[in-house]
Protein backbone atom coordinates (compact mmCIF):
# COMPACT_ATOMS: atom_id res chain seq x y z
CA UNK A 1 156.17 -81.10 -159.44
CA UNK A 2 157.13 -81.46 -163.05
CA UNK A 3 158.08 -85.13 -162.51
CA UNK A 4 154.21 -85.81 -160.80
CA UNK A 5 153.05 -84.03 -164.26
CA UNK A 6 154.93 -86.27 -165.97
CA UNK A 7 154.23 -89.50 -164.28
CA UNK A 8 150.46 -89.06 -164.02
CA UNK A 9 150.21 -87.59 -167.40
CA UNK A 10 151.94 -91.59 -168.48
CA UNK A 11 150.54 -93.66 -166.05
CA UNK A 12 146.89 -92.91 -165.59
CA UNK A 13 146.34 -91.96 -169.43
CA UNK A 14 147.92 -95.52 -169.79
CA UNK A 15 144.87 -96.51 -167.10
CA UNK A 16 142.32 -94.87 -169.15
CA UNK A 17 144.07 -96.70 -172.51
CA UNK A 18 143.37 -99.81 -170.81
CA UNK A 19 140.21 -99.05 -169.55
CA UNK A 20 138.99 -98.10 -172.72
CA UNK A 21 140.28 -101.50 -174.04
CA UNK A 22 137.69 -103.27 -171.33
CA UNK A 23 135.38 -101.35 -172.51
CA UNK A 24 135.67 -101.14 -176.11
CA UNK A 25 137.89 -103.94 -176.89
CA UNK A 26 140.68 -101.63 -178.68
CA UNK A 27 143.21 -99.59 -177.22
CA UNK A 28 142.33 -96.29 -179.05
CA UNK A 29 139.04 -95.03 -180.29
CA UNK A 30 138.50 -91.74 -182.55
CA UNK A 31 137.40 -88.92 -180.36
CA UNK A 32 138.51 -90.59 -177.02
CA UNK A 33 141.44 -87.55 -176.99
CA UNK A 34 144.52 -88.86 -175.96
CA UNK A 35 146.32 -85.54 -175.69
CA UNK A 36 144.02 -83.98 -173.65
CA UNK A 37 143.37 -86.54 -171.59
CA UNK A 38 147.54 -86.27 -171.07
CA UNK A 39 146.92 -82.63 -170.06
CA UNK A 40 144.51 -83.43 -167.70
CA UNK A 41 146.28 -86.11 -166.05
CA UNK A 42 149.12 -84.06 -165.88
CA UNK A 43 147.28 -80.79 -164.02
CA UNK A 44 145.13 -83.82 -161.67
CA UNK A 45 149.18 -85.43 -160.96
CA UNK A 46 150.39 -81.70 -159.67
CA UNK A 47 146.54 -81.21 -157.71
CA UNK A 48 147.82 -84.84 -155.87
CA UNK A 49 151.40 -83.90 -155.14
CA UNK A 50 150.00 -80.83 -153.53
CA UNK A 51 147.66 -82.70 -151.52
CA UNK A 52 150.17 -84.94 -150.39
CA UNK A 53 152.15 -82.41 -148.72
CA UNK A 54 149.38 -80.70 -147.63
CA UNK A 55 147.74 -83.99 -146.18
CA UNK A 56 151.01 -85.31 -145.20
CA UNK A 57 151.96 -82.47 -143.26
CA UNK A 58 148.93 -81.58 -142.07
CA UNK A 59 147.24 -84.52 -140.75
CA UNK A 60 150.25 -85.75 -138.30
CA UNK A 61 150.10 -81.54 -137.21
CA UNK A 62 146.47 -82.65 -136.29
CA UNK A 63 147.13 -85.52 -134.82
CA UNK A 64 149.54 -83.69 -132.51
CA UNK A 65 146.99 -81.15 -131.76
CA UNK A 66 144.55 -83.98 -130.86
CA UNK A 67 147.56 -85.01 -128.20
CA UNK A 68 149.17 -88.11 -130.20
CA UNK A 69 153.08 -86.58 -129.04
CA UNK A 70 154.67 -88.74 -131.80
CA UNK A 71 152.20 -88.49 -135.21
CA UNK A 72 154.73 -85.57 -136.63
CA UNK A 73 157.52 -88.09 -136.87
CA UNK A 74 155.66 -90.79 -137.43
CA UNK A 75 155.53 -91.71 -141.23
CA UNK A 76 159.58 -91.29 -141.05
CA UNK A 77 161.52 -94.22 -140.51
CA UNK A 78 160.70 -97.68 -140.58
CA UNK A 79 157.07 -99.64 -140.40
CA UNK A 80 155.99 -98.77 -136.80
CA UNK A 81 151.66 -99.30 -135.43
CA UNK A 82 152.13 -95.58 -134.80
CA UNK A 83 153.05 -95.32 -138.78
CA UNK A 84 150.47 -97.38 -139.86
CA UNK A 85 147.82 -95.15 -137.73
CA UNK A 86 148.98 -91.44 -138.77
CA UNK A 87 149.68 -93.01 -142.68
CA UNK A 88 145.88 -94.54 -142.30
CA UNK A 89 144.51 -91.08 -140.75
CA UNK A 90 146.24 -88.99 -143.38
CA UNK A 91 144.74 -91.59 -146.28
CA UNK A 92 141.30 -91.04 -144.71
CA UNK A 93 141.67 -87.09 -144.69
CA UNK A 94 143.07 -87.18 -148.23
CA UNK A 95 140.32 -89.12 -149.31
CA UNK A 96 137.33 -87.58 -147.85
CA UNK A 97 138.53 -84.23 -148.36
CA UNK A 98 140.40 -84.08 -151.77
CA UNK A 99 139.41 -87.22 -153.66
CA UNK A 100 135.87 -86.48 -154.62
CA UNK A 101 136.23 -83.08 -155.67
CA UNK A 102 139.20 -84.40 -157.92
CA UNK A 103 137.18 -87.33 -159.21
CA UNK A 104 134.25 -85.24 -160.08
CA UNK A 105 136.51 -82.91 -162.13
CA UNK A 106 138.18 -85.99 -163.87
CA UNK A 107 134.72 -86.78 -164.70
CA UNK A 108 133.76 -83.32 -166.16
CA UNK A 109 137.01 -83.19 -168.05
CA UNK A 110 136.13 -86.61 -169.61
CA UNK A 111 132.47 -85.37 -170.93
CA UNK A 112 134.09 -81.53 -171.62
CA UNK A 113 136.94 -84.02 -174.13
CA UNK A 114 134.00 -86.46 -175.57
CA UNK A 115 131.63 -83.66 -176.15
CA UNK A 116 134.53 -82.28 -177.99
CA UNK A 117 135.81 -84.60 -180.55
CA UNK A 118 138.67 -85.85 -178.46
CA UNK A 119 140.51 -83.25 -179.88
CA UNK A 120 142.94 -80.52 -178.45
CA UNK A 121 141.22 -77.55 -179.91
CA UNK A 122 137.87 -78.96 -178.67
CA UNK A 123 139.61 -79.12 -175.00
CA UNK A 124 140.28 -75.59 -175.03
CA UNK A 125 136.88 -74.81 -175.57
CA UNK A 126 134.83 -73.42 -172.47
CA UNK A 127 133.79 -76.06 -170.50
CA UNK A 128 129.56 -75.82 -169.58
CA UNK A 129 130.33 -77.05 -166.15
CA UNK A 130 126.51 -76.19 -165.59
CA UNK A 131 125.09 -78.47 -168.42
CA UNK A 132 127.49 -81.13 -167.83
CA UNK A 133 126.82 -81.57 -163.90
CA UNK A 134 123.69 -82.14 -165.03
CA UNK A 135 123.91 -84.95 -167.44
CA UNK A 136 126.31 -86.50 -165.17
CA UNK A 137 125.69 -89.87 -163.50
CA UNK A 138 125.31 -88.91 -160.08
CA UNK A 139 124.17 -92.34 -158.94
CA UNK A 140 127.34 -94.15 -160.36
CA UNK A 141 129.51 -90.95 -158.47
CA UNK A 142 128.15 -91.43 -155.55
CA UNK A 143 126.90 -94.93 -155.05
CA UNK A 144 130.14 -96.77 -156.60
CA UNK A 145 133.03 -93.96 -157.00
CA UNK A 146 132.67 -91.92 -153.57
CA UNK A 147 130.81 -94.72 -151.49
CA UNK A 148 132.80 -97.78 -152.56
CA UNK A 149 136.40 -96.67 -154.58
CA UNK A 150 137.25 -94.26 -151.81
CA UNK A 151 136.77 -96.85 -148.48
CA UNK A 152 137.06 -100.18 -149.96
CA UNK A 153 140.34 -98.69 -152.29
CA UNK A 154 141.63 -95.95 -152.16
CA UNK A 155 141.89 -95.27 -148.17
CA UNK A 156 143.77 -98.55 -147.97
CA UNK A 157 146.12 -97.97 -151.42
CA UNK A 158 147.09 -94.51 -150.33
CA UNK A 159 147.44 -96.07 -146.66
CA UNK A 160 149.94 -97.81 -147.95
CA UNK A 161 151.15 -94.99 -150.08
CA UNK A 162 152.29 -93.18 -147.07
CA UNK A 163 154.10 -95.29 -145.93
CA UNK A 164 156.76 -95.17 -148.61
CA UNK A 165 159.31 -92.88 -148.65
CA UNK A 166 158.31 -89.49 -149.95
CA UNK A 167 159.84 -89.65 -153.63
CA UNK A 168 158.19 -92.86 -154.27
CA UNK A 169 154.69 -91.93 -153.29
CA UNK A 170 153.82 -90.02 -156.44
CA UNK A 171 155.26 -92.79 -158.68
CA UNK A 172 152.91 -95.40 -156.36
CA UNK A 173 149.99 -93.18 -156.70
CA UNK A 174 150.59 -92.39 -160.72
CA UNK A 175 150.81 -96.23 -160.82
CA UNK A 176 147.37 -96.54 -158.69
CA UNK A 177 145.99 -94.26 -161.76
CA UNK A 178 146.55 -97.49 -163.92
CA UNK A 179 143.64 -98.99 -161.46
CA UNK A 180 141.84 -96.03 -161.73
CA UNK A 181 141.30 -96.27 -165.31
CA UNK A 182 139.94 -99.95 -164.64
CA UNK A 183 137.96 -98.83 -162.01
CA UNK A 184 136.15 -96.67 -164.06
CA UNK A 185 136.27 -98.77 -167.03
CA UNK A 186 133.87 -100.44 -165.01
CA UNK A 187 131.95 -98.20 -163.50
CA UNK A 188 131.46 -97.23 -166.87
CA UNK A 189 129.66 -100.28 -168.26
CA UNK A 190 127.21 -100.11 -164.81
């Protein structure tokens, strides 16, 4: 757990960095908040490790239940169709279930550290989760991040996410968090 902190906390603030350099042209900008965007990277990278071994578990359990003998073993061992299926099925559970409640909190800790200053005082401020659901872009959420990201990206990347061994998946999906900042870089100048 403290090595998912630690890799997301890197990795996607690194995404953001570089998103904010498509954006902006420059790498940092005053009030963007590096530090807490580090925090909050690095509470979203232990949210994902949790879901993985929820989903991970959990999805091959349903399988099972749903009368597939095999879909608890199956994402162990080598690159089997049966792998490829339950790594697929757990990617689209993950997704549909987990991903959009943690991309809408990204994007309400993103506003909460702009509205802020960017700074780490700021962050620790209570966050008006009423007034900033409102302002939010729920057109861009749902017509590009939930309706296009999650099918057209992230069910495939995290497809092939479980398929890795176990102690690489975090460092794969910390590394998908570089994309993520680009992603939204872009979705950001829609």
């Amino acid at each position: 757990m403290v090595m998912a902190f630690i890799k997301f906390a890197i990795l996607a603030t690194l995404g953001e960095l570089i998103g904010l350099r498509i954006k902006t042209g420059k790498y940092y900008q005053e009030g963007f908040g590096v530090w807490p965007r580090i925090l909050v990277w690095g509470f979203i990278g232990l949210t994902i490790k949790l879901a993985f071994v929820i989903f991970a578990t959990g999805t091959p359990a349903f399988l099972g239940y749903m009368g597939m003998s095999d879909a608890t073993t199956a994402l162990k061992g080598g690159f089997t169709g049966t792998k490829l299926f339950v790594a697929f099925c757990t990617s689209a559970a993950l997704n549909i279930i987990y991903a959009p409640v943690m991309m809408t909190f990204h994007k309400i800790s993103d506003i909460h550290i702009i509205s802020n200053g960017g700074t780490l005082k700021g962050f620790f401020t209570p966050v008006h989760f009423d007034r900033i659901m409102g302002s939010m872009n729920w057109d861009v959420m749902w017509n590009f991040i939930f309706k296009k990201t999650i099918p057209f990206f992230w069910i495939p990347a995290h497809t092939i996410t479980f398929m890795l061994p176990p102690d690489v998946q975090v460092l794969f999906a910390a590394l998908l968090g570089i994309t993520l900042g680009t992603i939204l870089a872009v979705a950001g100048k829609k």
